[in-house]
Structures are given as structure tokens and as C-alpha cells.
Protein backbone atom coordinates (compact mmCIF):
# COMPACT_ATOMS: atom_id res chain seq x y z
CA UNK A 1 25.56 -11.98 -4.32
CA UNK A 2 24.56 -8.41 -2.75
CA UNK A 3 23.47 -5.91 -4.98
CA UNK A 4 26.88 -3.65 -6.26
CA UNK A 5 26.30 0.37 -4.75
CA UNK A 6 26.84 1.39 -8.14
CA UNK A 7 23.88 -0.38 -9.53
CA UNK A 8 21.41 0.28 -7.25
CA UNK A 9 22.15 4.22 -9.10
CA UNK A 10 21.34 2.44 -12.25
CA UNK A 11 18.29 1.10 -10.88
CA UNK A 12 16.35 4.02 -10.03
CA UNK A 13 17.58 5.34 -13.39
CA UNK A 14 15.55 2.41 -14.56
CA UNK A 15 12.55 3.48 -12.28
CA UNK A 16 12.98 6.86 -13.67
CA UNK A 17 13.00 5.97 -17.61
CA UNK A 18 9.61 3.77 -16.51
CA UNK A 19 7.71 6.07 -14.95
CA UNK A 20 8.40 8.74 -18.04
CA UNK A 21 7.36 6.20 -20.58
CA UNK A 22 4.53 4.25 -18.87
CA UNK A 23 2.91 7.19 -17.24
CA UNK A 24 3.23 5.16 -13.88
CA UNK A 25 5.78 3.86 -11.52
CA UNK A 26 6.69 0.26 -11.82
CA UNK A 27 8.30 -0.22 -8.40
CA UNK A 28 5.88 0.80 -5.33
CA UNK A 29 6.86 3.47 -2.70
CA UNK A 30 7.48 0.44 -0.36
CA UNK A 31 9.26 -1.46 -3.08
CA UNK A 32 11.20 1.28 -4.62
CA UNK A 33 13.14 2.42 -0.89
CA UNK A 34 14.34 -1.18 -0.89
CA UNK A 35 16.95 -0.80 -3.44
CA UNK A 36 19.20 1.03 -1.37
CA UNK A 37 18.33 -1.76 1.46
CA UNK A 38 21.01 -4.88 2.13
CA UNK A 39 20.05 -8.38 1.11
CA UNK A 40 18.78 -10.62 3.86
CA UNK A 41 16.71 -13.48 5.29
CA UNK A 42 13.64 -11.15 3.62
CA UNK A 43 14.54 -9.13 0.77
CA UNK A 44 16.94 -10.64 -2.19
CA UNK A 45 17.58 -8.17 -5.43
CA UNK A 46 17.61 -9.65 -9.15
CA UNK A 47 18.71 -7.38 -12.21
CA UNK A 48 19.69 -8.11 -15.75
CA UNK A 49 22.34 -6.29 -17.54
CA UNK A 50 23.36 -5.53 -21.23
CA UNK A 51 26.74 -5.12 -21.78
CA UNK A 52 27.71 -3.85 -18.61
CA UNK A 53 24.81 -1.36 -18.13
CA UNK A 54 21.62 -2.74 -16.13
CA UNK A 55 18.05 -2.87 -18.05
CA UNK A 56 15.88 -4.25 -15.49
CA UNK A 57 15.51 -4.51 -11.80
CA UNK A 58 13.32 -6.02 -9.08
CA UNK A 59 13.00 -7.62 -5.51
CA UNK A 60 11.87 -9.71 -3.09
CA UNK A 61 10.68 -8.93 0.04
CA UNK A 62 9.21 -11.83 2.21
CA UNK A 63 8.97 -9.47 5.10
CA UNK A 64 4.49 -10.78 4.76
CA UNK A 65 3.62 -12.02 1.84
CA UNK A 66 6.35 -12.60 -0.15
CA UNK A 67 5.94 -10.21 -3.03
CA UNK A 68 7.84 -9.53 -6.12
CA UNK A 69 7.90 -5.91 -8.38
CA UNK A 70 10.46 -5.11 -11.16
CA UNK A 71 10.58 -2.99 -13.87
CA UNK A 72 12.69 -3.02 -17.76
CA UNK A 73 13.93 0.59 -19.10
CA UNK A 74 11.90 1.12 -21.92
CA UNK A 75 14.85 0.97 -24.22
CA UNK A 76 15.12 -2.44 -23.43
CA UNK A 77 11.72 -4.09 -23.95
CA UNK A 78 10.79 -6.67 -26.30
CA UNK A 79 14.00 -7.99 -26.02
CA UNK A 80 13.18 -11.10 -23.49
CA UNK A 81 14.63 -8.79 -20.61
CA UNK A 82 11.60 -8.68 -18.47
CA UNK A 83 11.21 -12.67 -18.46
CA UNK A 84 14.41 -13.14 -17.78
CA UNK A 85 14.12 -10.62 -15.11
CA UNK A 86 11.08 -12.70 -13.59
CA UNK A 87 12.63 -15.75 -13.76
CA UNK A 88 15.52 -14.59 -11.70
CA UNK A 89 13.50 -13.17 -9.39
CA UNK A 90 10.99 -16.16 -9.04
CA UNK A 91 14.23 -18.35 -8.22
CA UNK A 92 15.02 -15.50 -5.39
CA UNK A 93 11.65 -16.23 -4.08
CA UNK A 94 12.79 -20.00 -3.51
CA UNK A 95 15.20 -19.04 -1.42
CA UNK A 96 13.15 -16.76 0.64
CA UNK A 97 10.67 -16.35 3.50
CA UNK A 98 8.23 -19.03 4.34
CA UNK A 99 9.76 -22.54 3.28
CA UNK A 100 6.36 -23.13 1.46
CA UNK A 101 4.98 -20.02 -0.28
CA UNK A 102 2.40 -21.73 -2.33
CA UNK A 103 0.02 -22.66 0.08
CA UNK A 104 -2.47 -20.86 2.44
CA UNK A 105 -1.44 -21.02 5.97
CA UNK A 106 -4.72 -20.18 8.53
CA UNK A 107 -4.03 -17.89 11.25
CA UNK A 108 -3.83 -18.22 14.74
CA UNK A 109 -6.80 -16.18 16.24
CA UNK A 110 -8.99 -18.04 14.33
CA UNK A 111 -9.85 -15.57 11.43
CA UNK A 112 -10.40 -16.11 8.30
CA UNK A 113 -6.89 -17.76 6.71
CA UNK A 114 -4.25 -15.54 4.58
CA UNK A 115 -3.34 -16.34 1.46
CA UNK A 116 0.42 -16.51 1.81
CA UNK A 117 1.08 -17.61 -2.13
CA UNK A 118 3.90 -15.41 -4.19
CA UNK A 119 2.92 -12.12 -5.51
CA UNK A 120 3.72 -10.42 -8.42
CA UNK A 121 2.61 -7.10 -8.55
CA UNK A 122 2.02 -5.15 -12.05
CA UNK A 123 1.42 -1.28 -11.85
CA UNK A 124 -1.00 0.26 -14.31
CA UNK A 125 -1.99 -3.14 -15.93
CA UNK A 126 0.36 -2.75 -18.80
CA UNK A 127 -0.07 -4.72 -21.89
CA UNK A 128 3.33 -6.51 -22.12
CA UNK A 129 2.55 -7.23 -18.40
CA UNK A 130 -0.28 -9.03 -19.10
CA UNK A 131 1.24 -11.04 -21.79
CA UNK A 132 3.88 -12.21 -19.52
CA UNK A 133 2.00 -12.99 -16.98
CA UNK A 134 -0.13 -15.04 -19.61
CA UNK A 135 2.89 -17.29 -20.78
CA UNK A 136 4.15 -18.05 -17.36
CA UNK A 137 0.47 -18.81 -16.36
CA UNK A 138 0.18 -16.95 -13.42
CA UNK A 139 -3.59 -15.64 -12.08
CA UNK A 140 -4.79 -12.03 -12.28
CA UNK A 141 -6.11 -12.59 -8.86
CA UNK A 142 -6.48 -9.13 -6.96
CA UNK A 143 -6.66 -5.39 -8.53
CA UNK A 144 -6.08 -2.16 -6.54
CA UNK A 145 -7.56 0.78 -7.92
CA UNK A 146 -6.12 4.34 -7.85
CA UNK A 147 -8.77 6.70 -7.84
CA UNK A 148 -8.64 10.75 -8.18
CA UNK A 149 -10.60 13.90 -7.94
CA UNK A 150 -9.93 17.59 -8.76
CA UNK A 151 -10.47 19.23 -5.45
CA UNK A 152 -12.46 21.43 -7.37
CA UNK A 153 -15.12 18.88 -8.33
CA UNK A 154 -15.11 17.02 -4.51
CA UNK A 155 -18.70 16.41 -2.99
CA UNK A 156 -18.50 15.53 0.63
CA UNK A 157 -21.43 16.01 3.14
CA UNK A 158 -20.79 15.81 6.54
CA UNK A 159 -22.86 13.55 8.31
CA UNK A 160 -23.85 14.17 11.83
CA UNK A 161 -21.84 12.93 14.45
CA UNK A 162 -23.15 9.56 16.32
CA UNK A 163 -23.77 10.42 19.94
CA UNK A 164 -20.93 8.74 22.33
CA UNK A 165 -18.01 9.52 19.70
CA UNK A 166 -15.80 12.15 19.99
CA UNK A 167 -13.22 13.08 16.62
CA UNK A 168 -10.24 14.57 17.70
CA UNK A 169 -7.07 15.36 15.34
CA UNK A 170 -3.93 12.96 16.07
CA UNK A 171 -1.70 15.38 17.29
CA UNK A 172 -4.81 16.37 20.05
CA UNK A 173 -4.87 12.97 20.87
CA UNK A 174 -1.36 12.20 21.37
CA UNK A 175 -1.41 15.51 23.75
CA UNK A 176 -4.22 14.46 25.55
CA UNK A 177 -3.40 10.68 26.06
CA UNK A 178 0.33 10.10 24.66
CA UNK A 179 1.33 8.88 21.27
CA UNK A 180 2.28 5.21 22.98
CA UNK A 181 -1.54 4.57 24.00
CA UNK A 182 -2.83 6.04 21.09
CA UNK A 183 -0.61 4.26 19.16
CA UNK A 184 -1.72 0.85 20.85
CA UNK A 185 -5.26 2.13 19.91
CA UNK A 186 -4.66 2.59 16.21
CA UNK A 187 -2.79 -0.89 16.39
CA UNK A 188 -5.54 -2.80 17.51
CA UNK A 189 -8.10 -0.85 15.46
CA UNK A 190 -5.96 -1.74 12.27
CA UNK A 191 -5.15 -5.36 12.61
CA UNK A 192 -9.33 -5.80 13.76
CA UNK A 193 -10.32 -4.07 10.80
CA UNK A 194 -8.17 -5.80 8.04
CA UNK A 195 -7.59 -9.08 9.21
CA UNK A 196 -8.26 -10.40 5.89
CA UNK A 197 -5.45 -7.75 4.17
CA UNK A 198 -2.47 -9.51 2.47
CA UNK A 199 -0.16 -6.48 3.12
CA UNK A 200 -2.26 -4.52 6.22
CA UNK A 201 -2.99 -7.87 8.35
CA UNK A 202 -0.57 -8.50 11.40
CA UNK A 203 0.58 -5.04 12.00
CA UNK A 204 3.20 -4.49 14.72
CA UNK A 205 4.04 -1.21 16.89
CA UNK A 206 6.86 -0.54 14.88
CA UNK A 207 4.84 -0.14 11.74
CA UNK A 208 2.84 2.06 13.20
CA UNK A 209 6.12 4.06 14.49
CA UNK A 210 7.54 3.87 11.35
CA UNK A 211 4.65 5.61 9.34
CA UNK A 212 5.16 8.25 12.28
CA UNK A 213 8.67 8.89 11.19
CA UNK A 214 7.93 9.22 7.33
CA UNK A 215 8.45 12.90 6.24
CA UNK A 216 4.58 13.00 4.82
CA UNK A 217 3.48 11.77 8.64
CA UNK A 218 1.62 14.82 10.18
CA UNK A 219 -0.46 13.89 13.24
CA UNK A 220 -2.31 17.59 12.86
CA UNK A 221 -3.66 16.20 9.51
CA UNK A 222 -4.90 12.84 10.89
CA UNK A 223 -8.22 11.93 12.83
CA UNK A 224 -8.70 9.59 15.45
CA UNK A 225 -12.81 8.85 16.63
CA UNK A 226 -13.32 7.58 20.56
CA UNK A 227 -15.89 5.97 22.65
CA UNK A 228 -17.13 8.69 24.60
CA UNK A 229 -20.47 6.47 26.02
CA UNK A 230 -20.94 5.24 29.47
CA UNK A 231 -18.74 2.05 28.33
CA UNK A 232 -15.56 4.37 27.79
CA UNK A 233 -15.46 5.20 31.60
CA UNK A 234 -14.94 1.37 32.61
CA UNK A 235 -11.45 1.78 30.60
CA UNK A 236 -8.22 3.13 31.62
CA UNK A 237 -7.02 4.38 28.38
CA UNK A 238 -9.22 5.40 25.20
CA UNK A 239 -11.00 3.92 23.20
CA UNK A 240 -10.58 4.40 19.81
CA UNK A 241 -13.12 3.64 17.03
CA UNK A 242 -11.25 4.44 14.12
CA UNK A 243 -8.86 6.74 12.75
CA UNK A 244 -7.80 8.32 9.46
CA UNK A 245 -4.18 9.09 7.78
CA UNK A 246 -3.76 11.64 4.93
CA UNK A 247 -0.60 12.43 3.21
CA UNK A 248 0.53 14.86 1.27
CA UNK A 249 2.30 14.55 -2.11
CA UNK A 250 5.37 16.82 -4.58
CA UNK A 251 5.62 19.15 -1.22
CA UNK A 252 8.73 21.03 -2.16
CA UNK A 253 10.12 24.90 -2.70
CA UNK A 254 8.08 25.34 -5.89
CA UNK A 255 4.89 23.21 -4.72
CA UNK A 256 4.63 24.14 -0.76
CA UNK A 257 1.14 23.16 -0.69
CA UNK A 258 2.11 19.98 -2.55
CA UNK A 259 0.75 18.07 -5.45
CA UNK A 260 -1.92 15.95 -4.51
CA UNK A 261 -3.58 15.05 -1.24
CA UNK A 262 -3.96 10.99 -0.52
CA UNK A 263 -6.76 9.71 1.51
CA UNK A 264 -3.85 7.31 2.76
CA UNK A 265 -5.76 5.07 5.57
CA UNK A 266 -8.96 4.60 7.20
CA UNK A 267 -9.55 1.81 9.73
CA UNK A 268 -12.41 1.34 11.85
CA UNK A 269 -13.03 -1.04 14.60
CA UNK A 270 -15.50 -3.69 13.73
CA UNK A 271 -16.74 -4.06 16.93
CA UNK A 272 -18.44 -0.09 16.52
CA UNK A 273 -20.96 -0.83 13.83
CA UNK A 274 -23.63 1.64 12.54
CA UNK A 275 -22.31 4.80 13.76
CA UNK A 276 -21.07 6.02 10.29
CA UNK A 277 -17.77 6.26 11.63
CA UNK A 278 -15.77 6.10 8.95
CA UNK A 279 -17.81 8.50 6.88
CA UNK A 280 -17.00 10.92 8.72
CA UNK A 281 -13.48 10.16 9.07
CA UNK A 282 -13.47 10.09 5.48
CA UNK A 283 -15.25 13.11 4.97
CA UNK A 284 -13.42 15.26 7.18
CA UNK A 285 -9.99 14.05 5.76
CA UNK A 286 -10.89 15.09 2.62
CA UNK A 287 -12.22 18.15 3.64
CA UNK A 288 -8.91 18.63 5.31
CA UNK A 289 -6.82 17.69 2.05
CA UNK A 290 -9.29 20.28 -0.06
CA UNK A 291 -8.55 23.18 2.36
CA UNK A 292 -5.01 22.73 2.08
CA UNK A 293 -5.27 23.62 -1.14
CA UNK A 294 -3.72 20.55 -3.12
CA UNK A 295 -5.36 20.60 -7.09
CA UNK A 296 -5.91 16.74 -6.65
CA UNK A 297 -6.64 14.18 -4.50
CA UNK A 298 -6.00 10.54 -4.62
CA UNK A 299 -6.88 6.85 -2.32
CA UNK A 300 -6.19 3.58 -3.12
CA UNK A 301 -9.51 0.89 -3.30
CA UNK A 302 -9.87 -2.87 -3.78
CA UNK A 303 -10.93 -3.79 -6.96
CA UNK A 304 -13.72 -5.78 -5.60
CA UNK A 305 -14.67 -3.36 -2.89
CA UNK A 306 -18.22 -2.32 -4.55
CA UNK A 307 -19.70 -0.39 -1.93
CA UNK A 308 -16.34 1.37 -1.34
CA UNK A 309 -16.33 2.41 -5.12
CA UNK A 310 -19.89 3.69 -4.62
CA UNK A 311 -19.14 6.01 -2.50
CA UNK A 312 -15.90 7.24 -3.49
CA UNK A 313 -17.66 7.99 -7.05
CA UNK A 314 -20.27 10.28 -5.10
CA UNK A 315 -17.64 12.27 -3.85
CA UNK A 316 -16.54 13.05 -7.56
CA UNK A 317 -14.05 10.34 -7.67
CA UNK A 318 -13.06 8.38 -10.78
CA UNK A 319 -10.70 5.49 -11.51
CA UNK A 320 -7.32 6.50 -12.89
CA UNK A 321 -5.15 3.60 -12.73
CA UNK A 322 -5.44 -0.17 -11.91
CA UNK A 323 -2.63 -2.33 -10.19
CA UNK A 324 -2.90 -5.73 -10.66
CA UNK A 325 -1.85 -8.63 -8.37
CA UNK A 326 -0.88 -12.00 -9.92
CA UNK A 327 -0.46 -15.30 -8.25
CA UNK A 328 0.94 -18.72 -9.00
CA UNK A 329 -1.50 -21.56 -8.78
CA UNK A 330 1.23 -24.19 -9.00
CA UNK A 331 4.42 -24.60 -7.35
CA UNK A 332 6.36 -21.84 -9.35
CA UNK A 333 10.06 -23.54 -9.20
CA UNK A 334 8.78 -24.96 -12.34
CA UNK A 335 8.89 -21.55 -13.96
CA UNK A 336 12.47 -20.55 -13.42
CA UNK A 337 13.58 -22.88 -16.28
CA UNK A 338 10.58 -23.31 -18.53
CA UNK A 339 10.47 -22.52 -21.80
């Protein structure tokens, strides 16, 4: 059954009511722009209703790793809504993507293997969160931190430029070379560089194109680094050794400067080691975001990403959320009906 128009209205009221209570959104950006998208082979909706008027919501999308997110108005909590919910949405995830999504499947190239088990995502590690996930057994198994820092209070040194690497923004790039090669460039930088991500791994020219067309997307405010050495002129495009994405966030009539400034993406090749590439990258993005003028800025780290954390904490970062990832160790069909 598709998801009813009039609904899908409901659902963001849902989102809405969440975020007001909770302090934090329960759906992800990604998540969220799917409830206005059709069902299909990859992406099934769930909801549960009281008397006519909806109280919960969540998804499916199997487009990677098949990954569930939902959310229960705050109205409606404690009321066996949100397991309900869950349940519904577990028994989508049967139906869904790869015909075995409890297993780990290797990839082709070689690399290290993906996990490919279901996801259920939980933003800002809320309590009753937890304690669902604890009766339905699944494992806290990966945590994404959301760290912040007045713009005010950012430390960011420079560091000198590695010989045989030129920075250059985006938009420079795409002038000089054209956005197809460059985007080929960033493509193979990104899939090199996280080839162990659940959600970055296996990236495709249209994902790259479609960041390009998000209203945030400004190649003047991104930073691409290339191989200027004696290897780059045995190439006939670029070579790029990494790049960086910012976006800005709340840009509107009343906020033209925007509300915060998101260190959204940094990828470096692997292959370029020891040139403090993405330092730089890093540091001049942020520089970038401060000039702007933004009061905050924001990035997203792995929870186990120590050295990452170092860092980020230098430059006057602190933690202000954590996301949590939970898994099913078992084969989760065993859920939809339990008790």
C-alpha cells in the first residue's frame, strides 16, 4: 500500500512536534526528503495511526545499506506506538533490497567487506530509544558524533602547503578543467578514501551530481588539492588529492549569512600520504565558513575515529549530539511478531 498524499503532511507534522520536544530531528536530511518519495523496489513507508490521525512514521530505504529511521509525536509516546512502528517497519525491510540483509557480503575489488546487516538509526541517543532497542535486542554498534564550535572560539593554523600540491576552489577547478573531469576526480578520490563507509562506499557520478544540484551546493565554497609534481604531467586530466565540501545552514531573508556553517565532506586519496592534505583542506574550509560570518559551525565524526576527535577538539570543537546506529545480530523476521 503507497503512502496516502495526505499523510505524508501529517508526517512531517510528526517530524516537526519531534524536533521541538527532543531538541533534535528524528528523521535525517536524507531520510526526511523521502516522505514525499513513491514506494519502490528500495524505499517502503510504515506509519501508525490513532483514530484516524497518524502518530508515528518511518522508512526504508535499501538504496545501500538498508536502513531504517522513524519517529512518534511526542503526544503519543509511552503508548507502545514506537514498537509497533518498528515492527512494521522491520517487516518492510523483509520485503526489501538485498534478499539476505543479515549477513556481510565482501566486495568485489578486494577491500575490506561491508557490513550489509539492517540499520536502525537513533538521533540524539534518546532514552526511550535505547530501551527499545534493548527489548528487541538489537546492537548499539556504530555512533556518529555531531560536533560544534562558536566561530568565535575556532583555532585553526594553517599549515604550510606540501610542495607538488596546488588548492584551488571548486568552481576554479571546474573553469579550468570542467565539472565532468573534476567530477570523475572527486569520484574516485571518495570511493578510495571510504571504502570501508556503510553509507559513503560505492559512490556513483550521479551522487556526486546530485550533491551539485542541492540548493546548499556552492562550488566557490569548496576546495579541491592536485598533483602538481613531475608525476601530474604523465596524465591527461588532473589529479586530484582530495577535496573539501562545506554547506551552509537556516540561509533565508532574516538569516542571509545563514545559521551555521558544516564542515560537510573531506576525502583524501590514500594513495597521497604525508602531505597534510587534508589539514589543510580542513583548515581552509573552516576558515572559509568563519569569514562568512555564520555564529556556529558544525561536522559530523565517527564515534570511534580518535585521532579525528583530537583534532577537531584543538580547533575548539566539542561534542553536541550523538547518533547511534543499531544492528540485528540475528535474523530479525523473528522480531516482527515477538512479544
Amino acid at each position: 500500500m503507497d503512502f496516502p498524499a495526505q499523510l505524508r503532511a501529517q508526517a512531517e507534522l510528526v517530524c516537526a512536534a519531534a524536533l521541538s520536544h527532543d531538541g533534535v530531528e528524528p528523521l535525517s536530511e536524507q531520510a526526511a526528503a523521502l516522505i514525499w518519495a513513491d514506494s519502490s523496489d528500495t524505499l517502503l513507508h510504515a506509519w501508525v495511526a490513532d483514530d484516524g490521525r497518524l502518530v508515528g512514521y518511518g522508512n526504508v530505504d535499501a538504496r545501500r545499506i538498508p536502513t531504517i529511521e522513524c519517529g512518534v509525536h511526542p503526544t503519543a509516546r509511552n503508548q507502545g506506538w514506537g514498537e509497533k512502528l518498528l515492527r512494521a517497519l522491520l517487516a518492510a525491510a523483509l520485503r526489501i533490497g538485498p534478499s539476505d540483509t543479515t549477513t556481510s557480503t565482501a566486495s568485489t575489488d578486494g577491500d575490506e567487506s561491508l557490513d550489509q546487516r539492517l540499520m536502525v538509526w537513533s538521533h540524539g541517543d534518546l532514552r526511550a530509544a535505547r530501551h527499545l532497542a534493548e527489548r528487541l535486542n538489537l546492537e548499539r554498534s556504530r555512533e556518529l558524533l555531531r560536533m560544534s564550535c562558536p566561530t568565535d572560539s575556532l583555532i585553526v593554523n594553517l599549515p604550510d602547503l606540501a610542495p607538488g600540491i596546488e588548492i584551488l576552489t571548486l568552481a576554479e577547478a571546474d573553469a579550468r578543467f570542467g565539472q565532468d573531469t573534476m567530477d570523475a576526480e572527486m569520484l574516485h578520490v571518495n570511493n578510495a578514501a571510504f571504502s570501508w563507509h556503510p553509507e559513503q562506499s560505492g559512490w556513483t557520478v550521479d551522487d556526486i551530481l546530485s550533491h551539485r544540484q542541492e540548493p546548499w551546493f556552492a562550488p566557490e565554497e569548496c576546495f579541491v588539492a592536485l598533483v602538481t609534481d613531475d608525476t601530474a604531467h604523465h596524465r591527461a586530466q588532473p589529479q586530484v588529492a582530495g577535496f573539501v565540501w562545506t554547506k551552509l545552514h537556516g540561509v533565508a531573508e532574516d538569516t542571509p549569512v545563514g545559521t551555521a556553517g558544516e564542515l560537510y565532506l573531506v576525502g583524501v586519496d590514500p594513495e597521497i600520504q604525508g602531505k597534510r592534505i587534508g589539514t589543510v583542506l580542513t583548515s581552509l574550509a573552516l576558515r572559509r565558513l568563519a569569514a562568512r560570518g555564520v555564529p556556529e559551525l558544525i561536522l559530523y565524526v565517527e564515534g570511534d575515529n580518535a585521532a579525528a576527535l583530537k583534532v577537531y577538539e584543538r580547533n575548539g570543537f566539542t561534542v553536541a549530539r550523538c547518533d547511534v546506529a543499531y544492528r540485528c545480530d540475528t535474523d530479525y523476521s523473528t522480531l516482527i511478531s515477538a512479544r
